[in-house]
N, C-alpha and C. Protein backbone atom coordinates (compact mmCIF):
# COMPACT_ATOMS: atom_id res chain seq x y z
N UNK A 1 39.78 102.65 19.61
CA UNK A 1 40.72 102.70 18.49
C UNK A 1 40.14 103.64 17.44
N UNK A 2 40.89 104.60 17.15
CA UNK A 2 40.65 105.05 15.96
C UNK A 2 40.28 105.13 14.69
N UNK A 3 39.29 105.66 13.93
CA UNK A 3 39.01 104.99 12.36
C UNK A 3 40.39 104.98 11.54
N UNK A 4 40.96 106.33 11.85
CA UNK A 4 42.28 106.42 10.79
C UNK A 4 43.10 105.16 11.23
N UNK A 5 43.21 104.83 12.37
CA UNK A 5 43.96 103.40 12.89
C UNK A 5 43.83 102.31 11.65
N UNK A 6 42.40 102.46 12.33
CA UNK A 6 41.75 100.88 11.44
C UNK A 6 42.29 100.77 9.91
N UNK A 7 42.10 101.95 9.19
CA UNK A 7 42.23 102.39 8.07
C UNK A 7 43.84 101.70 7.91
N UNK A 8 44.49 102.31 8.08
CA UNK A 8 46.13 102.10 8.12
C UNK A 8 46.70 100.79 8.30
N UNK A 9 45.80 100.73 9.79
CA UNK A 9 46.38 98.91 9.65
C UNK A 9 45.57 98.10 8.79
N UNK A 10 44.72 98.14 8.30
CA UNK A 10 44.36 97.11 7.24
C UNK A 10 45.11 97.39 5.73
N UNK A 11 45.40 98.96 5.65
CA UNK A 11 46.39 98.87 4.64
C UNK A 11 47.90 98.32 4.45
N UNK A 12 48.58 98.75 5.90
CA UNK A 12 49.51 98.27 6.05
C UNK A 12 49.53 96.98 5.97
N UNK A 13 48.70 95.67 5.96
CA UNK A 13 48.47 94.40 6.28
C UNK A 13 48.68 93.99 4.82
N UNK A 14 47.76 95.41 3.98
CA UNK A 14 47.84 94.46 2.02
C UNK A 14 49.35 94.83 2.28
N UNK A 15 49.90 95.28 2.85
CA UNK A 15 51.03 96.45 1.57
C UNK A 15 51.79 95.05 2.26
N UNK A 16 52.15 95.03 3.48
CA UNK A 16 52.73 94.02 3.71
C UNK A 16 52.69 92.61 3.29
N UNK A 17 51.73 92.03 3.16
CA UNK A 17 51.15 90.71 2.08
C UNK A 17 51.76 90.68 1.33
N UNK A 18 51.94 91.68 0.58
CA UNK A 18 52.62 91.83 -1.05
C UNK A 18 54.07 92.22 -1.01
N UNK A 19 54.83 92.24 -0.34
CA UNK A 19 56.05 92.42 -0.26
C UNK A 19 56.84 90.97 0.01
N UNK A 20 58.37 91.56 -0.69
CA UNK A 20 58.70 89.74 -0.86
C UNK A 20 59.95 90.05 0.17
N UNK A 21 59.48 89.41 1.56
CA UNK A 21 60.47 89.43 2.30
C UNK A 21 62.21 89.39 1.88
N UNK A 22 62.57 88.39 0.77
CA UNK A 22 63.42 87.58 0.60
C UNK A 22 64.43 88.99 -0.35
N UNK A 23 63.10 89.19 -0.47
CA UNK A 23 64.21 90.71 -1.11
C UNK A 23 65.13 91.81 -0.01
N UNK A 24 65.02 91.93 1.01
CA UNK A 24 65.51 92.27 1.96
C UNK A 24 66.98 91.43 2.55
N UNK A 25 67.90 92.55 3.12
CA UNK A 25 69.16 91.83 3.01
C UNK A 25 69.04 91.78 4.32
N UNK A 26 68.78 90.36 4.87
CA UNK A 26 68.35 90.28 6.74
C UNK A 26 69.57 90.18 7.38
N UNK A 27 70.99 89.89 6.32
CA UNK A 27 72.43 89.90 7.14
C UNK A 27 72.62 91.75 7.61
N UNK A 28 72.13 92.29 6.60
CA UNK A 28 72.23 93.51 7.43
C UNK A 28 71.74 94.09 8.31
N UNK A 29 70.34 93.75 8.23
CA UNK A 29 69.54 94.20 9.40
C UNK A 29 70.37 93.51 11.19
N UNK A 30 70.59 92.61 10.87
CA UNK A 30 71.30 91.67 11.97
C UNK A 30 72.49 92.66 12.43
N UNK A 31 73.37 93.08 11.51
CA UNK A 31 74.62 93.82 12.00
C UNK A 31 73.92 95.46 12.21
N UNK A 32 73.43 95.64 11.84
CA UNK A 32 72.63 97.15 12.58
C UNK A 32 71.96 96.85 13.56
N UNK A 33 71.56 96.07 13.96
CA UNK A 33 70.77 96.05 15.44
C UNK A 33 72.08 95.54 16.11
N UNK A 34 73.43 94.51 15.66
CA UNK A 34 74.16 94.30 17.18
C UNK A 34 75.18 95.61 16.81
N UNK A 35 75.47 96.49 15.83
CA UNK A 35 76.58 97.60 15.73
C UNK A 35 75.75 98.89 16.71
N UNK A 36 74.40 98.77 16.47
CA UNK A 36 73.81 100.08 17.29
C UNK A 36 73.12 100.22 18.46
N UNK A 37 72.57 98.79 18.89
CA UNK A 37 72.10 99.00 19.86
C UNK A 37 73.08 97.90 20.95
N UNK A 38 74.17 97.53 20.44
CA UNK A 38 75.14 97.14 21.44
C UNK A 38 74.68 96.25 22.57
N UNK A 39 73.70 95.60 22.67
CA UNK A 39 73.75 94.57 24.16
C UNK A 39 74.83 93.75 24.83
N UNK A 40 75.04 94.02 25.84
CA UNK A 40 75.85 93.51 26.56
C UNK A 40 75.33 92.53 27.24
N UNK A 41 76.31 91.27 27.56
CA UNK A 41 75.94 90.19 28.16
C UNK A 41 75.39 90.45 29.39
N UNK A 42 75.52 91.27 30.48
CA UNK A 42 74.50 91.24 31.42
C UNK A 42 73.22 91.69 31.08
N UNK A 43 73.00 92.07 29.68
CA UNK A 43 71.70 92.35 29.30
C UNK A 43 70.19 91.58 28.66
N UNK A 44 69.44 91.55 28.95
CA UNK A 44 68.37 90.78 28.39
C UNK A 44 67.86 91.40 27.68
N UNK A 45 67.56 90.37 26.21
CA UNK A 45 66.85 90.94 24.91
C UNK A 45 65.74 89.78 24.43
N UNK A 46 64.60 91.03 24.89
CA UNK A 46 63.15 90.10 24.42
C UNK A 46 62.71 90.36 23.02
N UNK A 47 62.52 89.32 21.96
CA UNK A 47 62.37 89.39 20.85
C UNK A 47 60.83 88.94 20.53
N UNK A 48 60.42 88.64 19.32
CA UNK A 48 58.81 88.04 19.46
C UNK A 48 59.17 86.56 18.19
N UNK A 49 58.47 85.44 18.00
CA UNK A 49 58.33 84.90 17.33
C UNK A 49 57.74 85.03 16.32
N UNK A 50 58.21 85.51 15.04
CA UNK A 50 57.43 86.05 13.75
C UNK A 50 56.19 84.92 13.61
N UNK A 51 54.89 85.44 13.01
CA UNK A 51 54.04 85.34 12.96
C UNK A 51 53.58 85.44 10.90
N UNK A 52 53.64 84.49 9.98
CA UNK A 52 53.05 85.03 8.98
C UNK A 52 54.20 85.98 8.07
N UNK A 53 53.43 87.33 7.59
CA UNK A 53 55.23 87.83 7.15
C UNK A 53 55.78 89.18 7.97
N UNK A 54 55.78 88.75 9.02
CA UNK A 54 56.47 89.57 10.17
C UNK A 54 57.67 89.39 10.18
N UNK A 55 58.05 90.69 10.43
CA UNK A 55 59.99 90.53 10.29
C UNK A 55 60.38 89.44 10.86
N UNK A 56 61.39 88.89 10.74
CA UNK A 56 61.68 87.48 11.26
C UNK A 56 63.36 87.98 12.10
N UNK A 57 62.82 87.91 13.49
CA UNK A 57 63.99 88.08 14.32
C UNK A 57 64.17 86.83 14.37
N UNK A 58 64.34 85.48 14.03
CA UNK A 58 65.21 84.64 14.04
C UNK A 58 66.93 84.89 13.55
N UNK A 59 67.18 85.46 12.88
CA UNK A 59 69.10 85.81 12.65
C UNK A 59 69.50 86.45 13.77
N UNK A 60 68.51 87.63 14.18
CA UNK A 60 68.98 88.42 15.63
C UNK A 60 69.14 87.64 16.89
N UNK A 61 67.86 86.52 17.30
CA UNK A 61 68.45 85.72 18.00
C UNK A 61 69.63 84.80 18.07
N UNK A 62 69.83 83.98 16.91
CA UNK A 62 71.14 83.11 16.76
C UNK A 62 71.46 83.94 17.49
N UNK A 63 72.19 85.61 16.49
CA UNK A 63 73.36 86.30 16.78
C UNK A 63 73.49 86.38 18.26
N UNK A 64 72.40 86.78 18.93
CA UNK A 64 72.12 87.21 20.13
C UNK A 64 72.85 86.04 21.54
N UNK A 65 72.35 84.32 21.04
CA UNK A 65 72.48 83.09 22.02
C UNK A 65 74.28 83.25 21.54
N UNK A 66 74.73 83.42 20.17
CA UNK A 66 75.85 83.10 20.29
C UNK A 66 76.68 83.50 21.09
N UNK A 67 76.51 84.90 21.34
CA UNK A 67 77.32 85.59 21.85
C UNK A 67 76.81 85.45 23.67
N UNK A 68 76.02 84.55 23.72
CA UNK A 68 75.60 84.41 25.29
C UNK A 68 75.21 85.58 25.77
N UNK A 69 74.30 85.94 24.95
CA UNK A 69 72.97 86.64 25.78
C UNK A 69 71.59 86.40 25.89
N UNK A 70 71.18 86.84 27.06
CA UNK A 70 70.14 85.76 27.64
C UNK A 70 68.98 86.47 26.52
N UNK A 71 68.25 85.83 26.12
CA UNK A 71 67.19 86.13 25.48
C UNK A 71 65.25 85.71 25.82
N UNK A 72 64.67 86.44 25.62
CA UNK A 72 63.23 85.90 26.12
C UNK A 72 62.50 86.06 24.82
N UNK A 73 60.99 85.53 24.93
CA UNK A 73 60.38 85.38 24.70
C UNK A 73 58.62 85.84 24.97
N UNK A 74 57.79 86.81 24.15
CA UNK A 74 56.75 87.72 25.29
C UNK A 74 55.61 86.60 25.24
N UNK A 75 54.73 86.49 26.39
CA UNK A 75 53.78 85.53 26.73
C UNK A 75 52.54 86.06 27.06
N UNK A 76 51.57 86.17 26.05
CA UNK A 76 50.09 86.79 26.95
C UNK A 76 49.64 86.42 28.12
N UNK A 77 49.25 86.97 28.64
CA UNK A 77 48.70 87.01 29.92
C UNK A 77 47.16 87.34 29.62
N UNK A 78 46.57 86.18 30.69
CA UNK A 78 45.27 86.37 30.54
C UNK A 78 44.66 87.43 31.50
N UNK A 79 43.73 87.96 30.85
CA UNK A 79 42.98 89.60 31.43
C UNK A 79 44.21 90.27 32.02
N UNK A 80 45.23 90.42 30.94
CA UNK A 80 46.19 91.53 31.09
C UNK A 80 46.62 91.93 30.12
N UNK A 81 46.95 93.44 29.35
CA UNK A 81 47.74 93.61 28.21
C UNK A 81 48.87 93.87 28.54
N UNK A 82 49.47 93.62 29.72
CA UNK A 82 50.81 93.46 30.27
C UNK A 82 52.01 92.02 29.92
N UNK A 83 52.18 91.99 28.85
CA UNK A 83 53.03 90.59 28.53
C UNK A 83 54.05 90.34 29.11
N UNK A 84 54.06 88.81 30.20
CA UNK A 84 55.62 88.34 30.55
C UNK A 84 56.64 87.76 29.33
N UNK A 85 57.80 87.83 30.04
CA UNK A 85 58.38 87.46 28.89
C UNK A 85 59.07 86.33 29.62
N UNK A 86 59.20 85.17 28.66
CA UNK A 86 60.20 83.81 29.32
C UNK A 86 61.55 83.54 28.38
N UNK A 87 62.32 83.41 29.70
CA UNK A 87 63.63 83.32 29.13
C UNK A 87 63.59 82.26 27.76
N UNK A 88 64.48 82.59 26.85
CA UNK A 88 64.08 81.29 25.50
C UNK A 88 65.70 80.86 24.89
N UNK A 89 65.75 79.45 24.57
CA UNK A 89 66.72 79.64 24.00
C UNK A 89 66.74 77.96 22.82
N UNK A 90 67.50 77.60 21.98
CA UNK A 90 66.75 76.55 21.46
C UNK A 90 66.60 75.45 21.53
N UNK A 91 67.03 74.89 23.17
CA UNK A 91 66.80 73.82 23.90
C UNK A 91 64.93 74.37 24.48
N UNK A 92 65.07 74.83 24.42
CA UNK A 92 63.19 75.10 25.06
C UNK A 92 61.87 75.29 24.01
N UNK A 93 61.26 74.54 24.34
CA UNK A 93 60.15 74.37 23.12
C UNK A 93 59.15 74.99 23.23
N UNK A 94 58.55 75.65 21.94
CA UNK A 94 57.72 76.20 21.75
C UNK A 94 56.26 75.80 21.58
N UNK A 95 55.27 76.55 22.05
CA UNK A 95 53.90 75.93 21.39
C UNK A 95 53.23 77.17 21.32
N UNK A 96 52.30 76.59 20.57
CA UNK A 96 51.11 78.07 19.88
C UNK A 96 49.92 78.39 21.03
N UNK A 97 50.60 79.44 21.55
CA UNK A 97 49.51 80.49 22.29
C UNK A 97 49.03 81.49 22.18
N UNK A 98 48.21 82.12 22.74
CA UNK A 98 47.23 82.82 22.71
C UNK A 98 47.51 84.08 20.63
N UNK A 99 46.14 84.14 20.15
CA UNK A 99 46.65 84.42 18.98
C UNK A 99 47.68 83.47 17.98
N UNK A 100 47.22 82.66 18.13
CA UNK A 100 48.10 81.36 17.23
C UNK A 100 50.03 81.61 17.60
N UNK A 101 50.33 82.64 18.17
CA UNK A 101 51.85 83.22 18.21
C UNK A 101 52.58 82.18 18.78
N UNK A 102 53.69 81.82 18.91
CA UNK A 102 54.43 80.92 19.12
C UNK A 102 55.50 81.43 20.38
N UNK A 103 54.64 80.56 21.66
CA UNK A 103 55.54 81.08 23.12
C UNK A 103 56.49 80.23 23.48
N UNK A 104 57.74 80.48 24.21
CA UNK A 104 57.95 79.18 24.99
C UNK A 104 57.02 78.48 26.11
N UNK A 105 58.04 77.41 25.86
CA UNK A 105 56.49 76.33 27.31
C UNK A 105 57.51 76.84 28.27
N UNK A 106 57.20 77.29 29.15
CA UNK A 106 58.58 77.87 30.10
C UNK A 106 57.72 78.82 31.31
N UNK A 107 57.74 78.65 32.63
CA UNK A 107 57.49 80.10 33.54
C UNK A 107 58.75 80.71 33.52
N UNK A 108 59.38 80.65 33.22
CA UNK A 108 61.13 80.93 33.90
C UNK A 108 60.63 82.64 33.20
N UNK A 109 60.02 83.52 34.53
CA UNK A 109 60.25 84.71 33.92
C UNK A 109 61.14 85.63 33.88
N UNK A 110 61.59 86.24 33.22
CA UNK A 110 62.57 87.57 33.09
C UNK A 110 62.28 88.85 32.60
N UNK A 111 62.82 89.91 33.27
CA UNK A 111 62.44 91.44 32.77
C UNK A 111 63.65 91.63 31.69
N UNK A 112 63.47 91.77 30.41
CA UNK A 112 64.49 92.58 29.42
C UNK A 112 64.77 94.30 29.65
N UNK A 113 65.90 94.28 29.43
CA UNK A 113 66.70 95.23 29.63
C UNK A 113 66.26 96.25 27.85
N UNK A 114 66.10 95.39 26.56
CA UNK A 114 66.19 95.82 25.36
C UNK A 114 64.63 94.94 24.81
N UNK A 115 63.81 95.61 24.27
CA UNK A 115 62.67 94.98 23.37
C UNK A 115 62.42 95.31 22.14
N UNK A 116 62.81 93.86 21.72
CA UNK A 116 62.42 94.04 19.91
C UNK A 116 60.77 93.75 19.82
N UNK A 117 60.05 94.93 18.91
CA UNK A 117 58.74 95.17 18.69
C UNK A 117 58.55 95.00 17.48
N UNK A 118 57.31 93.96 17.24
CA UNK A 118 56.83 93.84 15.86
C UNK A 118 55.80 95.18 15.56
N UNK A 119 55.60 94.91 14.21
CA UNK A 119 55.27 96.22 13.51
C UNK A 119 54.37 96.42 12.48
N UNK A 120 53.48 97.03 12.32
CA UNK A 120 52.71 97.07 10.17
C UNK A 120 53.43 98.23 9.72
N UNK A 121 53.88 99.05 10.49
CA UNK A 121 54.74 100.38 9.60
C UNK A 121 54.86 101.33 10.92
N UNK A 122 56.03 102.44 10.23
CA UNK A 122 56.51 102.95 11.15
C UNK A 122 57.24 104.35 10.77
N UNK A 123 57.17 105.33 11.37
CA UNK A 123 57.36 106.31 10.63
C UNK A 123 59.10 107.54 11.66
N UNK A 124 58.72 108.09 10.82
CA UNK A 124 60.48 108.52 11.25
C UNK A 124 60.35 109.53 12.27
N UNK A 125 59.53 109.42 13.53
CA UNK A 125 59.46 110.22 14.41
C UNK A 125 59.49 109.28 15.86
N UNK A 126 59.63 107.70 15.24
CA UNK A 126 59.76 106.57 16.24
C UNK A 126 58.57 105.78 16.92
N UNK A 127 57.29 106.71 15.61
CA UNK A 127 55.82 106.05 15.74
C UNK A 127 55.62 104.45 15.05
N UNK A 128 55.28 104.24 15.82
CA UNK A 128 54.65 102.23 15.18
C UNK A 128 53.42 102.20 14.78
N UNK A 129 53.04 101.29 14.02
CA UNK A 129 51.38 101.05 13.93
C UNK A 129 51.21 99.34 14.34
N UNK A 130 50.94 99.12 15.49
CA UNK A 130 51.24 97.69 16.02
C UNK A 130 49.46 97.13 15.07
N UNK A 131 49.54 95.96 15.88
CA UNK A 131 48.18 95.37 15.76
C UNK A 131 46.84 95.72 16.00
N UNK A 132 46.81 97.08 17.00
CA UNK A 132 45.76 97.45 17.60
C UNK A 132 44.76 96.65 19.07
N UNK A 133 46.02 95.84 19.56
CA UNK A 133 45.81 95.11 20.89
C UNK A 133 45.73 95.97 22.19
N UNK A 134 47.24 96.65 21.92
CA UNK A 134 47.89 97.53 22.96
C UNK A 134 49.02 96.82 23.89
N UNK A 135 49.22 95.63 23.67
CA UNK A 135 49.99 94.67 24.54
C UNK A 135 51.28 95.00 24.59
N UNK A 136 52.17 95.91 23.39
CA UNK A 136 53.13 96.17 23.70
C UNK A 136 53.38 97.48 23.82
N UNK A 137 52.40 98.19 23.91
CA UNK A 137 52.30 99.92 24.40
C UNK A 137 52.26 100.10 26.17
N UNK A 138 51.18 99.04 26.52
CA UNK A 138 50.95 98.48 28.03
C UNK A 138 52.47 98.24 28.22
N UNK A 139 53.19 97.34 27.84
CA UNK A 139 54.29 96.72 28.38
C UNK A 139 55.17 97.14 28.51
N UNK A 140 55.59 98.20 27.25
CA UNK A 140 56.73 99.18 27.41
C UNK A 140 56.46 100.19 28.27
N UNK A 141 55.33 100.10 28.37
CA UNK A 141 54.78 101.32 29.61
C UNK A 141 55.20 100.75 30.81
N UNK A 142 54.47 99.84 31.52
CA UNK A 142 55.00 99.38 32.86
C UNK A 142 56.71 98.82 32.80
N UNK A 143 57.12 98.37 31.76
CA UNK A 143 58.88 98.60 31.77
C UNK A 143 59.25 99.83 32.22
N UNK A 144 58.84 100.52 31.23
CA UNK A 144 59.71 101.86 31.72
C UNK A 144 59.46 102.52 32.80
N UNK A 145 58.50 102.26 33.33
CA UNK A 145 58.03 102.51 34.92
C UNK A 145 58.77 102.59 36.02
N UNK A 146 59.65 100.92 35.34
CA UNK A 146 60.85 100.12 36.47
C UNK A 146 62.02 100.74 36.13
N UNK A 147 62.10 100.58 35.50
CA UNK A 147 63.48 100.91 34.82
C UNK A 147 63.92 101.39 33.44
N UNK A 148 65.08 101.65 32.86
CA UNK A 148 65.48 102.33 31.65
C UNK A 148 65.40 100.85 30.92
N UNK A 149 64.57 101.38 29.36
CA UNK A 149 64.81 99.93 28.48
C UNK A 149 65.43 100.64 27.24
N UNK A 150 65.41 99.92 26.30
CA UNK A 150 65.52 100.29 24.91
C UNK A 150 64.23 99.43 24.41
N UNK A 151 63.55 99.96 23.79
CA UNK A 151 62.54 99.78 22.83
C UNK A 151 62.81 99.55 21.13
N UNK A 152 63.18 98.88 20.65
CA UNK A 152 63.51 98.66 19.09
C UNK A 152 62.55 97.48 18.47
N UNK A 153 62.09 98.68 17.43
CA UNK A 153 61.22 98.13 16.26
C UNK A 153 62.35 97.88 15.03
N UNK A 154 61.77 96.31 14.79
CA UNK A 154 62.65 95.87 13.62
C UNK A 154 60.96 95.77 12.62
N UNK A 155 61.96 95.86 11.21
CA UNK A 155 60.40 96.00 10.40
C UNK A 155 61.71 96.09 8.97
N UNK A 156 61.06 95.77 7.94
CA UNK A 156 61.28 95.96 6.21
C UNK A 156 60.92 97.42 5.99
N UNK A 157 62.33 97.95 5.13
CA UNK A 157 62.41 99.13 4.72
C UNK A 157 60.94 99.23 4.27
N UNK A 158 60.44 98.80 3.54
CA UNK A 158 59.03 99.30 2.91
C UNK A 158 58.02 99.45 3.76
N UNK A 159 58.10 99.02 5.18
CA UNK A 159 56.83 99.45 6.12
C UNK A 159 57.14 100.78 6.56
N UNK A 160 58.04 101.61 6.13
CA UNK A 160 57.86 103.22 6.40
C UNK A 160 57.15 103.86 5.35
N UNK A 161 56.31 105.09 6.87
CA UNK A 161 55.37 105.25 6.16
C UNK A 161 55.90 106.76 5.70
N UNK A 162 55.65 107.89 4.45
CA UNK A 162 56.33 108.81 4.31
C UNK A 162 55.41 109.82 5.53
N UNK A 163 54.56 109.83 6.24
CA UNK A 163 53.56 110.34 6.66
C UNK A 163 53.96 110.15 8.15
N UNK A 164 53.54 111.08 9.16
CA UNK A 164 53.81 111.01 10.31
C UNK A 164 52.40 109.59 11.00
N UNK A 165 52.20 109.29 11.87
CA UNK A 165 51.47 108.03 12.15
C UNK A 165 50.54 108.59 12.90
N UNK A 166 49.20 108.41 13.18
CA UNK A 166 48.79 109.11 14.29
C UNK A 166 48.78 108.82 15.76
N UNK A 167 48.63 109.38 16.97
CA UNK A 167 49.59 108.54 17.88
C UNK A 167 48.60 108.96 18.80
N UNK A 168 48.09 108.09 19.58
CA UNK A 168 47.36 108.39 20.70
C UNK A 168 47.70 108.72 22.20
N UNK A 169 47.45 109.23 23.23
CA UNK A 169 48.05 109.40 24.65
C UNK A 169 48.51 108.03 25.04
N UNK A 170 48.24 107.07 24.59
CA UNK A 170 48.54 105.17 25.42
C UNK A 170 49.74 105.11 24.26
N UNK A 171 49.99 105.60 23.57
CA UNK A 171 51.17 105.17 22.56
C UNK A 171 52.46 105.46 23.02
N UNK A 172 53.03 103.88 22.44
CA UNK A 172 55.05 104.31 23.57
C UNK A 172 55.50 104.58 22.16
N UNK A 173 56.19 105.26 22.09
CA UNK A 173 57.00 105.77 20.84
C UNK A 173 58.74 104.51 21.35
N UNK A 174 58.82 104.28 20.20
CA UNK A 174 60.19 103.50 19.90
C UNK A 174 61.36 104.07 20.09
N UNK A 175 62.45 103.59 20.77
CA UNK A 175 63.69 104.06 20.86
C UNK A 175 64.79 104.19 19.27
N UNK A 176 64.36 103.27 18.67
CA UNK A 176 65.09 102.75 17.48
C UNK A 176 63.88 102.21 16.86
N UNK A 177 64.65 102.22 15.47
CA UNK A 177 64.07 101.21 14.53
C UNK A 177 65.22 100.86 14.02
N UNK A 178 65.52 99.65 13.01
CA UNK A 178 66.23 99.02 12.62
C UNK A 178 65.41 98.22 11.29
N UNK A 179 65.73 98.78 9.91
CA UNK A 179 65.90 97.90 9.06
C UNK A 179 66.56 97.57 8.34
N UNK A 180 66.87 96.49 7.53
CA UNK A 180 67.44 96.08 5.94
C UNK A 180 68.72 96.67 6.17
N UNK A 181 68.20 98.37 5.65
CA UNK A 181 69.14 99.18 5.05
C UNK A 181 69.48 100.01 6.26
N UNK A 182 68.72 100.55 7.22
CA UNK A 182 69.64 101.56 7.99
C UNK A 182 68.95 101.22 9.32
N UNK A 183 69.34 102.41 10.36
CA UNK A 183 68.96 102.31 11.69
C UNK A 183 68.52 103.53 12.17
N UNK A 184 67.82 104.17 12.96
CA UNK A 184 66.87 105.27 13.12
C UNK A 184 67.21 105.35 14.76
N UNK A 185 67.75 106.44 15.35
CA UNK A 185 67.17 106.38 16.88
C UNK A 185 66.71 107.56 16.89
N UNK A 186 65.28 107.51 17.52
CA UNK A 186 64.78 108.63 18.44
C UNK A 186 65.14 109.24 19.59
């Protein structure tokens, strides 16, 4: 990992700390992710369980079960940065795995068709600055291997960065982003 990495994500971590989620209009973010990236019911959409003050795809899911689409959930895998994902919905219960994150208790695995990616910032060329794991650079990698996905980073207008991100050869660049206020495709 990079020093400038390190650098960034520990900044991105204050900048994020200090931001007041609640100020963000999350009914919109909700109708820009189902007006633009359109999922269709034969489609699967893997989301993550916010963590702390991580965007909170909870509204995207509701929206998502209402309309009866199947939705998952990503699951570490041990000695793999390849994450399964288990189907989720809110008859199925959750417990805290690996990284305190919140999985379903579930094998029921499924490949998503669409992946929502958490984020510390993100810049307008469809670069992310994840955690510095690699678990979802690995994953969108062997997705797209199989097949065509959509990749969408949801994140708070204020985690853009005005600056391009620096991006390494293992880095998946994002199909979309989606916040608050607007929607971005690469």
């Amino acid at each position: 990992m990079s020093d400038s990495k390190q650098v960034l994500r520990a900044e991105a971590k204050r900048h994020r700390a200090r931001m007041d989620p609640a100020s963000e209009d999350m009914d919109a973010a909700v109708s820009l992710f189902l007006d633009n990236i359109k999922p269709a019911a034969d489609q699967v959409v893997a989301a993550y369980w916010p963590k702390g003050r991580e965007f909170d795809t909870g509204p995207i899911l509701e929206q998502l079960l209402g309309r009866e689409i199947t939705c998952a959930l990503p699951i570490v895998q041990k000695d793999s940065r390849i994450l399964k994902f288990a189907c989720w919905d809110e008859s199925i219960e959750l417990k805290k795995g690996t990284f305190g994150i919140m999985e379903p208790d579930s094998e029921s695995w499924i490949e998503p068709d669409i992946v929502i990616v958490p984020m510390l910032a993100f810049d307008r060329r469809g670069g992310r600055l994840g955690y510095g794991g690699g678990y979802y650079d690995a994953t969108l990698k062997a997705l797209r291997e199989k097949k065509d996905i959509i990749a969408v980073g949801v994140a708070y207008a204020q985690q853009a960065c005005l600056f391009s991100l620096p991006l390494e050869p293992h880095d998946e660049r994002l199909d979309w982003i989606i916040t608050p206020q607007d929607a971005f495709e690469f």
